[in-house]
N, C-alpha and C. Protein backbone atom coordinates (compact mmCIF):
# COMPACT_ATOMS: atom_id res chain seq x y z
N UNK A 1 -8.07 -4.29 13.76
CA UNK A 1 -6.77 -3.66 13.85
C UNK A 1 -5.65 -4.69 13.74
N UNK A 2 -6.09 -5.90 14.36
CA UNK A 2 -4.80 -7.14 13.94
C UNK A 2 -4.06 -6.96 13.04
N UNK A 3 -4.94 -7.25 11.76
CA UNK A 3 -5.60 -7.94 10.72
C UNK A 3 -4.39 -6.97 9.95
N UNK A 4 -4.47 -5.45 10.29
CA UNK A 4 -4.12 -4.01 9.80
C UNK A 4 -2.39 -4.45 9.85
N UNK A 5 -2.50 -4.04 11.13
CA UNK A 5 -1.05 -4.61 11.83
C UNK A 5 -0.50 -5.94 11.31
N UNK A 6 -0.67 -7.04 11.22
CA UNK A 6 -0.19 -7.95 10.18
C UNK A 6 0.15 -7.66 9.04
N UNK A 7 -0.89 -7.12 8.49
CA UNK A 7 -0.54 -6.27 6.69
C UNK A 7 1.00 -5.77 6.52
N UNK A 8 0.55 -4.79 7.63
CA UNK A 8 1.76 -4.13 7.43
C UNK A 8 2.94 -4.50 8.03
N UNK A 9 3.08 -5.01 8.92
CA UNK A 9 4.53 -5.89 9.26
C UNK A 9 4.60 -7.14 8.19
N UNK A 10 4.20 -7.60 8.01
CA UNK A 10 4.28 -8.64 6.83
C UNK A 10 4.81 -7.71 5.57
N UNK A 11 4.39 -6.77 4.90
CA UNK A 11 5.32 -6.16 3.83
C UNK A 11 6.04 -5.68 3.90
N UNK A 12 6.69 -5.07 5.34
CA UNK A 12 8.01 -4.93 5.75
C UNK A 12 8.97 -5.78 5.78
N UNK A 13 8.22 -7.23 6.20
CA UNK A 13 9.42 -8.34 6.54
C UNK A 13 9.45 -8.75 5.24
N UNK A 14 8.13 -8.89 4.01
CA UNK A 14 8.57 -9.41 3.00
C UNK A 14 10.05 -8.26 1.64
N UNK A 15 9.55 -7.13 2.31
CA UNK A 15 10.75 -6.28 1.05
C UNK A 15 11.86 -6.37 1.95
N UNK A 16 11.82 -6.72 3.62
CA UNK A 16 13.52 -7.43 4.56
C UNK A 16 14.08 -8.07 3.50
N UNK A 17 13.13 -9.36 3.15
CA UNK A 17 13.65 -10.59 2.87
C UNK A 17 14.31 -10.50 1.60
N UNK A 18 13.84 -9.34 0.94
CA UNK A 18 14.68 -9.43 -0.61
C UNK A 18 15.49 -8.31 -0.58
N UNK A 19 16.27 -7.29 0.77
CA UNK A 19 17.18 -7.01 0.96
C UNK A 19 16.52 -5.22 0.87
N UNK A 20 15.20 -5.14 1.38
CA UNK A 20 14.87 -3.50 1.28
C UNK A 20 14.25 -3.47 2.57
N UNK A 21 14.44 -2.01 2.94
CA UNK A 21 14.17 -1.41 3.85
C UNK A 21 12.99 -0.27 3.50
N UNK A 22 11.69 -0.91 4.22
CA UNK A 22 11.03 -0.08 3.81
C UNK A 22 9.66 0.62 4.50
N UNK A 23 8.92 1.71 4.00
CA UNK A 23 7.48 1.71 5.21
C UNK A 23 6.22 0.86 4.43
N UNK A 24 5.48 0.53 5.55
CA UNK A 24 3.87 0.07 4.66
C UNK A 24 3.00 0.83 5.85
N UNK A 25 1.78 0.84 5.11
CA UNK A 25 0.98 2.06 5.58
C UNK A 25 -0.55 1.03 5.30
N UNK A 26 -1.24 0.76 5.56
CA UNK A 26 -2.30 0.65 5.74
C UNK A 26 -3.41 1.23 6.24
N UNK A 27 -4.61 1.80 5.30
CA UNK A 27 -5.79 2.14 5.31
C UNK A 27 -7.14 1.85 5.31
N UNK A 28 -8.17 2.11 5.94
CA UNK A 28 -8.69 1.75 5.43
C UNK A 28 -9.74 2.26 3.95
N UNK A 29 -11.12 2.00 3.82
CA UNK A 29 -11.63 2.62 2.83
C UNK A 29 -12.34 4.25 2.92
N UNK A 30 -11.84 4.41 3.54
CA UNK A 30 -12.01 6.09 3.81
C UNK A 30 -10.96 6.79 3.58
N UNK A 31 -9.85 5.92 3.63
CA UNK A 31 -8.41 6.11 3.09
C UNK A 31 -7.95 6.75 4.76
N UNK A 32 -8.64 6.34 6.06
CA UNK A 32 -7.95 6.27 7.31
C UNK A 32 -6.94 6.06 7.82
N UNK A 33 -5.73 6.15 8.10
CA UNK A 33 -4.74 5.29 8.48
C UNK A 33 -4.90 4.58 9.89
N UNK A 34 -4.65 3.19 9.37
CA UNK A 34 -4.93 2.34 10.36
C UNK A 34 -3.66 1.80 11.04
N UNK A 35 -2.30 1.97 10.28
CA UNK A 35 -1.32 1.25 10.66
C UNK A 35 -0.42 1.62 10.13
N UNK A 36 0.56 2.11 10.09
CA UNK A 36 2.42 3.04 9.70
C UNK A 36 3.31 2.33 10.71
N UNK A 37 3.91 1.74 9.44
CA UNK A 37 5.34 0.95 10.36
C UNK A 37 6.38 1.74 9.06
N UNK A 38 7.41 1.88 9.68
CA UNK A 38 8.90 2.03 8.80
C UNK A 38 9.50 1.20 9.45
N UNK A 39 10.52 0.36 8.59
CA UNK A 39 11.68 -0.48 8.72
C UNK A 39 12.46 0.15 9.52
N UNK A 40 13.51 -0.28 10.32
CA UNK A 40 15.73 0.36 10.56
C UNK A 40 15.57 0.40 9.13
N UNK A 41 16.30 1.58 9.18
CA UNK A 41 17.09 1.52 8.09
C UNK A 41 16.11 2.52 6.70
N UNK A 42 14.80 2.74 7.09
CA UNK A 42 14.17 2.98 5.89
C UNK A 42 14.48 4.55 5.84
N UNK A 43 13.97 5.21 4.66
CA UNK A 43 13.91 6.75 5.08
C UNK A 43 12.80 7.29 5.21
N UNK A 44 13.36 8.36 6.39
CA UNK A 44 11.58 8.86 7.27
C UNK A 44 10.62 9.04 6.08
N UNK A 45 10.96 9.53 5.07
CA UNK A 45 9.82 10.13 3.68
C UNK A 45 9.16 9.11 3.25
N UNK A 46 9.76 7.59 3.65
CA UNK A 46 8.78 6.54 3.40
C UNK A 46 7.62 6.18 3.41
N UNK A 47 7.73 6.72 4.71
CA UNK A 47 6.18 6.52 5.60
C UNK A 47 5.20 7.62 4.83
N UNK A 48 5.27 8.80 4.41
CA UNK A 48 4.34 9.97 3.82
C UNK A 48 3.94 8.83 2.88
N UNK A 49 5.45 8.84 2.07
CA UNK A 49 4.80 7.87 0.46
C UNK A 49 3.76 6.54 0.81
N UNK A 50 4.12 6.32 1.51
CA UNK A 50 3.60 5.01 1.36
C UNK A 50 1.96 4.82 1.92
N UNK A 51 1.68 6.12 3.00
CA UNK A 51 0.68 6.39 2.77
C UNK A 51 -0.51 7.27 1.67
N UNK A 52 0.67 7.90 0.80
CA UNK A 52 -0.20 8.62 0.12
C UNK A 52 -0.41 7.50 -1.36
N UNK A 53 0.50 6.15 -1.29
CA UNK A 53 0.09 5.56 -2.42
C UNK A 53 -0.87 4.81 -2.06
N UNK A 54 -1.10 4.21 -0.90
CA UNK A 54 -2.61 3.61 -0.50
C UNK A 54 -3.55 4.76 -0.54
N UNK A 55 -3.33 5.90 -0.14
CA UNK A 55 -4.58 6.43 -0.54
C UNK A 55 -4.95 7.02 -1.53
N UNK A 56 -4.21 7.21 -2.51
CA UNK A 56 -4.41 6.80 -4.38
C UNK A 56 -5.32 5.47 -4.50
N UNK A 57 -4.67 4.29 -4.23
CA UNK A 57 -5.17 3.42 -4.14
C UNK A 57 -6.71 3.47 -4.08
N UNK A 58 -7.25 3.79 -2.70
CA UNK A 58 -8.51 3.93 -2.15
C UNK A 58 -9.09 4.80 -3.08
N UNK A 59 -8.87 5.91 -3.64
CA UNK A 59 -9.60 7.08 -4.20
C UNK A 59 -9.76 6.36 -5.47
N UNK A 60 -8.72 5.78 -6.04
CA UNK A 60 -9.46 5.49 -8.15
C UNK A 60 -9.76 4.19 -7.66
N UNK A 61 -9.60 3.22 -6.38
CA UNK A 61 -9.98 1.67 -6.55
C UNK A 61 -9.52 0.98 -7.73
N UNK A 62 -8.53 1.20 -7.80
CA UNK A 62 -7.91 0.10 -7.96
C UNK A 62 -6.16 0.62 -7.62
N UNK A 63 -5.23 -0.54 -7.96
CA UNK A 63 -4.00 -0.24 -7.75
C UNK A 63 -3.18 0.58 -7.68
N UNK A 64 -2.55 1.32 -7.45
CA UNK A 64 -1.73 2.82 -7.55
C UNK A 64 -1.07 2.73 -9.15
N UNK A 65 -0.30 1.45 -9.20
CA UNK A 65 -0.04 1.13 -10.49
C UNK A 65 -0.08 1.11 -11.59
N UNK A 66 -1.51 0.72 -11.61
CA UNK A 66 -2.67 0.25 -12.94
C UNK A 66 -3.36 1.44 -12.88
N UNK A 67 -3.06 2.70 -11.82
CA UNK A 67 -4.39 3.76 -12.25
C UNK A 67 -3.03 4.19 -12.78
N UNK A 68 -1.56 4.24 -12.47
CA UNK A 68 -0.60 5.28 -13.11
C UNK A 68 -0.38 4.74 -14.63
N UNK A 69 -0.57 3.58 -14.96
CA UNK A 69 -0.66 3.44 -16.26
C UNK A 69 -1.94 3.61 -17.34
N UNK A 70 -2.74 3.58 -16.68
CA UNK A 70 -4.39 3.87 -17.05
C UNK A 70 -3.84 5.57 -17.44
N UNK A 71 -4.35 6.08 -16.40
CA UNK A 71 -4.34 7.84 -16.74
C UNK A 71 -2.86 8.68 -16.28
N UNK A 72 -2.37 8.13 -17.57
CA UNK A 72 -1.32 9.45 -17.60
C UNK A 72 -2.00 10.75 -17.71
N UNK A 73 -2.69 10.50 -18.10
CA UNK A 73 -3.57 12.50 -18.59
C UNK A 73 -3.61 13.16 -17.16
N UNK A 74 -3.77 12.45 -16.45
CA UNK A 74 -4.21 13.24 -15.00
C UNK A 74 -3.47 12.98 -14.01
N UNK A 75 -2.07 12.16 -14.37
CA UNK A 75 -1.34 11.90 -13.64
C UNK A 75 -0.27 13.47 -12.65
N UNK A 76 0.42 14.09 -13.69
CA UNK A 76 0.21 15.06 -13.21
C UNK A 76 -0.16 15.73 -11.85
N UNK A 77 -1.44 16.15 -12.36
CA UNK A 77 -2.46 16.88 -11.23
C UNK A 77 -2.70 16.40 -10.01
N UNK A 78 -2.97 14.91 -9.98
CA UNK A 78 -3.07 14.01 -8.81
C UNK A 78 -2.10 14.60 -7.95
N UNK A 79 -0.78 14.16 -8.58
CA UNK A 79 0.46 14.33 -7.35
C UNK A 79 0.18 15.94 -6.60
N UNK A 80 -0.61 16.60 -7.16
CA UNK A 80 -0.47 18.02 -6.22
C UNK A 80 -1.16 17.93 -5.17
N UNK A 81 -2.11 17.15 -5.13
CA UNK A 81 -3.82 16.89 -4.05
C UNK A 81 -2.62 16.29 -2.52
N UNK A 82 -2.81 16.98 -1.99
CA UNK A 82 -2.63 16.83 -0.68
C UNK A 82 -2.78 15.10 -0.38
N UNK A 83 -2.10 14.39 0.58
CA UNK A 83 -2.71 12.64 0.51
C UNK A 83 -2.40 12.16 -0.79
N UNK A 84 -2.14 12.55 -1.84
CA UNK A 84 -1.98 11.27 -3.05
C UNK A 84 -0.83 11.26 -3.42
N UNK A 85 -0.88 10.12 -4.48
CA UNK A 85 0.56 10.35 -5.42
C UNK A 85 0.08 9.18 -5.93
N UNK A 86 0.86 9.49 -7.22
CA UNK A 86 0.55 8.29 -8.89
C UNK A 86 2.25 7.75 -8.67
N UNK A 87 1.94 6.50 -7.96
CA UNK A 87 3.40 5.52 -8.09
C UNK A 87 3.21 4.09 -7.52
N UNK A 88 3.52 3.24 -8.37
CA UNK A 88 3.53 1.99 -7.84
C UNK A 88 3.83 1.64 -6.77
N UNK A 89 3.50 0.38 -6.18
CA UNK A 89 3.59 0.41 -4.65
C UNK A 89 1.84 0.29 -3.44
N UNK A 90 0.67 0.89 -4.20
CA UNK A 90 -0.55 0.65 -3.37
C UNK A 90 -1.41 -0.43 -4.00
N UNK A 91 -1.92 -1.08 -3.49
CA UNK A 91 -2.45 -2.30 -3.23
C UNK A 91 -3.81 -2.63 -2.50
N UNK A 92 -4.95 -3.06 -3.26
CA UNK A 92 -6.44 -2.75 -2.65
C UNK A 92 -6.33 -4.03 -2.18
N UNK A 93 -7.12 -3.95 -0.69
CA UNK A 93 -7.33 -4.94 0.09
C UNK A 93 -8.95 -5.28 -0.22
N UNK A 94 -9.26 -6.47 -0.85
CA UNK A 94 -10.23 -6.95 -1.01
C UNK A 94 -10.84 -8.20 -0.15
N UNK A 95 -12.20 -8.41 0.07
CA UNK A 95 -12.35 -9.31 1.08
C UNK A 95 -13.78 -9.91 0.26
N UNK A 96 -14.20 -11.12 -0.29
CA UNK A 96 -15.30 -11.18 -0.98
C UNK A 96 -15.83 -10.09 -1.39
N UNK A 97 -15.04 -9.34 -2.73
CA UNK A 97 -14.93 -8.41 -3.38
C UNK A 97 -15.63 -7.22 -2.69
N UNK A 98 -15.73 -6.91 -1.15
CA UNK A 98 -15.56 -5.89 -0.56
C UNK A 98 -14.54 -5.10 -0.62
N UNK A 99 -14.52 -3.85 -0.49
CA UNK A 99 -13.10 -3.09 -0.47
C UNK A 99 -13.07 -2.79 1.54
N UNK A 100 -11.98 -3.26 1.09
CA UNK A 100 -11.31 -3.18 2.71
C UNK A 100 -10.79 -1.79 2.93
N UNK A 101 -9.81 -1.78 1.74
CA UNK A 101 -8.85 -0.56 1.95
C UNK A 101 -7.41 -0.40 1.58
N UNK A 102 -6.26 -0.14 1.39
CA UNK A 102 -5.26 -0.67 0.73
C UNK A 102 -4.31 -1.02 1.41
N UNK A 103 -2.92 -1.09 0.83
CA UNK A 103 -1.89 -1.34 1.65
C UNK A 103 -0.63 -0.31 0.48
N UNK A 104 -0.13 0.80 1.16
CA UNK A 104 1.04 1.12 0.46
C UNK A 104 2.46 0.83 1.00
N UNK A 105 3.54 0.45 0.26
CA UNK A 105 4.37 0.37 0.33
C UNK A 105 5.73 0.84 -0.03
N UNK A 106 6.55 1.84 0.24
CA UNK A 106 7.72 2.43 -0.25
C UNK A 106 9.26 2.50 0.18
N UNK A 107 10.15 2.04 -0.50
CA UNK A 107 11.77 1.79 -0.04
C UNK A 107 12.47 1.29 -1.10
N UNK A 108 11.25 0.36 -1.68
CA UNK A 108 12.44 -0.39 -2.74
C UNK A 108 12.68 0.03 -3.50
N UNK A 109 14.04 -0.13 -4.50
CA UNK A 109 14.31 0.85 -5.47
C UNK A 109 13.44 0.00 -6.74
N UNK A 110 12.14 1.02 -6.71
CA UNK A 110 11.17 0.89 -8.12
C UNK A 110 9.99 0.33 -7.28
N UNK A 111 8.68 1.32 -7.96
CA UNK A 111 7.64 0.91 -7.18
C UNK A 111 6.82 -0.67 -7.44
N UNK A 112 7.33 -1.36 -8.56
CA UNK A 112 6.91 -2.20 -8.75
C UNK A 112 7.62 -3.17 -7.57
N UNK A 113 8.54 -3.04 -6.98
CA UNK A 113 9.25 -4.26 -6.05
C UNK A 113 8.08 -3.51 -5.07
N UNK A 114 7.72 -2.67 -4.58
CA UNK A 114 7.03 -2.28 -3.33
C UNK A 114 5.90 -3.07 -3.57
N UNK A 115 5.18 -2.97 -4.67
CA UNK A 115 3.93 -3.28 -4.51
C UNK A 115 3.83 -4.95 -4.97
N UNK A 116 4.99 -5.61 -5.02
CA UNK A 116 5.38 -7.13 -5.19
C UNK A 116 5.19 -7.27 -3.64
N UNK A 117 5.71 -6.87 -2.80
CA UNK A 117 5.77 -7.13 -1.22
C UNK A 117 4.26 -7.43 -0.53
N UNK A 118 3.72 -5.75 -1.50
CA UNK A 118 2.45 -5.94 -0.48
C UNK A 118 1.86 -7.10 -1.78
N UNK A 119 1.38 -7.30 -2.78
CA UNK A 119 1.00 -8.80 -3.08
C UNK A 119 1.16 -9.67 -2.69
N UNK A 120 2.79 -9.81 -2.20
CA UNK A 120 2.84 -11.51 -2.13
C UNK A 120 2.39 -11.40 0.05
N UNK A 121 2.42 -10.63 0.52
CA UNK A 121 1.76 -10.39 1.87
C UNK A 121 -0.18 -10.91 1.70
N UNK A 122 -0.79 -9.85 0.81
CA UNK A 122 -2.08 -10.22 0.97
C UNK A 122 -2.30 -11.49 0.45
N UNK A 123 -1.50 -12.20 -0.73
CA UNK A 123 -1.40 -13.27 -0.82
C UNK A 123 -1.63 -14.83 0.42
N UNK A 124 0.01 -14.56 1.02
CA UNK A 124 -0.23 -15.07 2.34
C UNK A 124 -1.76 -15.38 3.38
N UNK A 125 -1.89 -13.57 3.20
CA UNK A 125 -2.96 -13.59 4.31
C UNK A 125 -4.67 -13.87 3.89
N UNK A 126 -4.40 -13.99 2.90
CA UNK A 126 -5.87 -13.96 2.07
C UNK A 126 -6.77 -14.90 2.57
N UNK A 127 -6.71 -15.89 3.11
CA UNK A 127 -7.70 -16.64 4.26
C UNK A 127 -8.55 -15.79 5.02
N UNK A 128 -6.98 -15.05 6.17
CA UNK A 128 -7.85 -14.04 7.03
C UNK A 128 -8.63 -13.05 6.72
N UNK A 129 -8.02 -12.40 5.36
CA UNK A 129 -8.93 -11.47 4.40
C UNK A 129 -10.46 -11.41 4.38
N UNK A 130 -10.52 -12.75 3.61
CA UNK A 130 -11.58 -13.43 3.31
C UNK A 130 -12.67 -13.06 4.18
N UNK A 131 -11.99 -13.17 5.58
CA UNK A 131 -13.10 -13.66 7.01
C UNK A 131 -13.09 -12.09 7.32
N UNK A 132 -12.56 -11.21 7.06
CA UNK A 132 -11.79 -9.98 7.96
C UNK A 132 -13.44 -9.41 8.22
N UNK A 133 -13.43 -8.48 8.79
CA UNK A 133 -15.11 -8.06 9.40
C UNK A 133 -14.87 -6.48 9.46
N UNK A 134 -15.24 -5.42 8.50
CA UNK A 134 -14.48 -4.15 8.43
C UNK A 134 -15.05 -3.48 10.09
């Protein structure tokens, strides 16, 4: 749960630092929520998004991003499923190519700055990653 809790205060303080206010949501691979922080300042709808782009994330494995540019065909439909949404911003937590679980992120204006936050976060933490013990 640290480990969770770090994640996600760390991509809060990192989209602070470049002037956004925002939620991160962390899951794990069941697409669980393990951890919901919102920023001051963010808007409450953050927190939904930002969990439903980690758990996009979790469901196609890989990025929220790279599956919204992969399958437009089914992009669409996704967004109706209860828990998901096709938008940049989720981020798979990998640990010696285990899947951990993701990290979503939503506030900044454009999902690509969200999901810059949570990168340059697992970045940081990727030592502890490494070791993390699901």
């Amino acid at each position: 749960m640290e480990l969770a809790r770090d994640i996600a205060t760390e991509a809060v303080l990192a989209c602070r630092q470049d002037g956004y206010q925002v939620s991160a949501v962390v899951v794990d691979r069941h697409g669980l929520t393990r951890v919901a922080l919102r920023d001051d300042g963010a808007a409450r709808f953050t927190l939904e998004i930002a969990e439903r782009k980690a758990n996009m994330t979790v469901m196609a494995w890989t990025d929220s991003g790279q599956f919204r540019q992969s399958r437009a065909d089914i992009r669409p439909e996704l967004n109706h499923i209860d828990g998901l949404i096709v938008m940049d911003g989720g981020v798979k937590i990998l640990s010696g190519g285990y899947n951990l679980g993701a990290v979503g992120v939503s506030g900044a204006p454009g999902g690509e700055k969200d999901a810059a936050c949570a990168r340059k976060v697992l970045e940081n933490l990727n030592e502890r990653i490494e070791f993390a013990i699901d």
